[in-house]
Structures are given as C-alpha cells and as structure tokens.
C-alpha atoms as a PDB file:
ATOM      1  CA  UNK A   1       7.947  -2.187  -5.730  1.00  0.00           C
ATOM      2  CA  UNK A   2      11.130  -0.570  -4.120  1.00  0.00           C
ATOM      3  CA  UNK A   3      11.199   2.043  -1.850  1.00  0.00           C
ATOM      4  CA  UNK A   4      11.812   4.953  -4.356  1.00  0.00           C
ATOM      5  CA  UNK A   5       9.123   3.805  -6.915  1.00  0.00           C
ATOM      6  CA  UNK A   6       6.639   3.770  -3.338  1.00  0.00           C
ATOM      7  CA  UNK A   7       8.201   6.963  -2.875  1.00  0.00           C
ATOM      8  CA  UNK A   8       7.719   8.411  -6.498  1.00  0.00           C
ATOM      9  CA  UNK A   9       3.888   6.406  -6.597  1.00  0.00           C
ATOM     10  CA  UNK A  10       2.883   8.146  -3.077  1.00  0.00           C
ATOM     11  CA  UNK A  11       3.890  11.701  -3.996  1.00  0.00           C
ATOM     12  CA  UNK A  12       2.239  11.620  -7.539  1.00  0.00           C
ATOM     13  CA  UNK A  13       5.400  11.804  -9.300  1.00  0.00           C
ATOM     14  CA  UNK A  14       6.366  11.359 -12.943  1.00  0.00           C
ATOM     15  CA  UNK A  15      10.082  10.211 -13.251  1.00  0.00           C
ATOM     16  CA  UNK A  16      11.038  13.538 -14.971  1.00  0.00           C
ATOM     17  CA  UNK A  17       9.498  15.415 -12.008  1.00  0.00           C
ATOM     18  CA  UNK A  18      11.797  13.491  -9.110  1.00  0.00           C
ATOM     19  CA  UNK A  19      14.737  13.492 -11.299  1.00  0.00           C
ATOM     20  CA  UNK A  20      14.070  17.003 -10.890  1.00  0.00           C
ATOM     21  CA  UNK A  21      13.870  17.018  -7.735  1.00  0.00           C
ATOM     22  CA  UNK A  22      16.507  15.165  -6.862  1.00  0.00           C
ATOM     23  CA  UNK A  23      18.983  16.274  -9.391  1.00  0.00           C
ATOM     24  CA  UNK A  24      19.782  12.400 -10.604  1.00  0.00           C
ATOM     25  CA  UNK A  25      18.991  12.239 -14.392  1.00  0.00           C
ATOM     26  CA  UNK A  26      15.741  10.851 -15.135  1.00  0.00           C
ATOM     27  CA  UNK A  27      16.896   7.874 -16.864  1.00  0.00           C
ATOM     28  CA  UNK A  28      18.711   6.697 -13.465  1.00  0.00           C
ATOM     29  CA  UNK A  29      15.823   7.919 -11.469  1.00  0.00           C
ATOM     30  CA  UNK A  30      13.795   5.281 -13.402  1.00  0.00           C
ATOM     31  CA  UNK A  31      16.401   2.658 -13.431  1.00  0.00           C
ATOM     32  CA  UNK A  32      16.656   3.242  -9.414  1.00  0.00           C
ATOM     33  CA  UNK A  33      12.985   3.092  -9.055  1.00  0.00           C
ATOM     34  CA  UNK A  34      11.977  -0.099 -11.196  1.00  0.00           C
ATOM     35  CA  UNK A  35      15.010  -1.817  -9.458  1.00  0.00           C
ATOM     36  CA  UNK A  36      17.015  -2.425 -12.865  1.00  0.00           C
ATOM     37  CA  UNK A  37      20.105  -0.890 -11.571  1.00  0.00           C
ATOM     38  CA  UNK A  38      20.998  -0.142  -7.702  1.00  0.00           C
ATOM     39  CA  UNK A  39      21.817   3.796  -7.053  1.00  0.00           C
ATOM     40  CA  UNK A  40      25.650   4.978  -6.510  1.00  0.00           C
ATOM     41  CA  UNK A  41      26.683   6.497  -3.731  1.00  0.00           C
ATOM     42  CA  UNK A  42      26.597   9.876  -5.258  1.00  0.00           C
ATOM     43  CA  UNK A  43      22.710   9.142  -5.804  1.00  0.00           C
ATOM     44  CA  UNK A  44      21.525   8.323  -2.692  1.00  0.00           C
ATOM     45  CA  UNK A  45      23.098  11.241  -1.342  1.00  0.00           C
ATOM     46  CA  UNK A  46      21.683  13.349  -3.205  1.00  0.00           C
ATOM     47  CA  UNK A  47      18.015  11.243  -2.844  1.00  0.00           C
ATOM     48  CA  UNK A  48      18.558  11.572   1.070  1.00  0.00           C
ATOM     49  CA  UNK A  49      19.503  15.491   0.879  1.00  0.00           C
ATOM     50  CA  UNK A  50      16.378  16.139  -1.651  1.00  0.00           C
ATOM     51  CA  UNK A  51      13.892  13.872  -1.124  1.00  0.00           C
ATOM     52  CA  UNK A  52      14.471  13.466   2.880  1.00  0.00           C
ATOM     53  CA  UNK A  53      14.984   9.506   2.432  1.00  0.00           C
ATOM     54  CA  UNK A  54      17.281   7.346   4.325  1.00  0.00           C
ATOM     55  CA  UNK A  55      20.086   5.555   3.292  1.00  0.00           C
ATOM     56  CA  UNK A  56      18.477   2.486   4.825  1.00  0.00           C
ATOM     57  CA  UNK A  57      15.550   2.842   2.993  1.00  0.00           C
ATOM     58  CA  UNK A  58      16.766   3.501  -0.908  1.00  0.00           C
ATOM     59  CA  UNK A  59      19.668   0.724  -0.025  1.00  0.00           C
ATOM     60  CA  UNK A  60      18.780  -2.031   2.795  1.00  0.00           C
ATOM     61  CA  UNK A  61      21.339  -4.021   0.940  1.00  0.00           C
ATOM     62  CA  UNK A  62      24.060  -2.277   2.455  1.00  0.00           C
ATOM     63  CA  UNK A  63      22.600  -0.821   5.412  1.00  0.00           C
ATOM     64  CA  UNK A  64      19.806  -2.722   6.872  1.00  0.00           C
ATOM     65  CA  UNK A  65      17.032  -0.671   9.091  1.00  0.00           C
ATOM     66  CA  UNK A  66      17.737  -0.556  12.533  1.00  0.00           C
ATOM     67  CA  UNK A  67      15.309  -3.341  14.488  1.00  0.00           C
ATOM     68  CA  UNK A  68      13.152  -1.276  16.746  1.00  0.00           C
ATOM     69  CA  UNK A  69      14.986  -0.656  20.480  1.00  0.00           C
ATOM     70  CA  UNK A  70      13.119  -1.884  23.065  1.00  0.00           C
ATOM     71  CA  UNK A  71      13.157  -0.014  26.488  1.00  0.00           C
ATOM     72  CA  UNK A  72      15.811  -1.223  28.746  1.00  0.00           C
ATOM     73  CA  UNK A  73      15.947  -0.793  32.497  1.00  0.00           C
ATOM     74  CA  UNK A  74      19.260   1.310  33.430  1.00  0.00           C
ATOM     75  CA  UNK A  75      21.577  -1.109  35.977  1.00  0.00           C
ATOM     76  CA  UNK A  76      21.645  -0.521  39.267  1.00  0.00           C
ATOM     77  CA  UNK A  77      24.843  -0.616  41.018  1.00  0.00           C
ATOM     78  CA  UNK A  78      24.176  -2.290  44.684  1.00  0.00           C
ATOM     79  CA  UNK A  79      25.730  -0.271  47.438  1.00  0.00           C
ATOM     80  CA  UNK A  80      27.296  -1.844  50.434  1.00  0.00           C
END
C-alpha cells in the first residue's frame, strides 16, 4: 500500500471523494493510489496543496525523506 492509498484508507475515502478533493480526476487518483501509474508533477502539487501531503511522501522516488537530524553540538572557537 502506497502512501496515498494509506492516505485515502485512513481518512475513509472513496476515490471519487479525494479526486474531489484534490482536483486530480478520479481515474488518476486511483491509478496514483494502487501504484499503477506514478503522479505528474502537476498532481502532486495539487495532492500537497489539498490534501497537506509532502512531496516526499506521494514520490520517495524522486525525493527521498529527510533521515532524522540528530542534535549537534555548535563548535567552539578556542581563544588565545
């Protein structure tokens, strides 16, 4: 299951009802969401403006999540 058919599964949401949402048709909604074809650019803008996803999540493909930053300690400069 990709992240947009989690998405779709977790809200209670037919495919007509987050193509409506999202204003992608429904047929591509349910192509994106049972992985048959990858969404365009176009889509996953409009899925990230809608829906509030990230581009990481509906495409890791392209833009893999972030690994989680660790805290650093800041450098200290020595003084003389």
């Amino acid at each position: 299951m990709n992240a947009l058919e989690k998405f779709r599964v977790e809200k209670g949401l037919t495919y007509e009802q987050m193509a409506n949402l999202s204003g992608v048709t429904k047929a591509s909604v349910w192509k994106h969401c049972r992985g048959v074809a990858e969404p365009d650019v176009e889509s996953v803008a409009r899925y990230m403006q809608r829906l509030g996803l990230t581009f990481s999540l509906i495409r890791p493909d392209l833009w893999p999540p972030s690994p989680p930053s660790s805290p650093t300690m800041p450098s200290v400069a020595r003084v003389k």
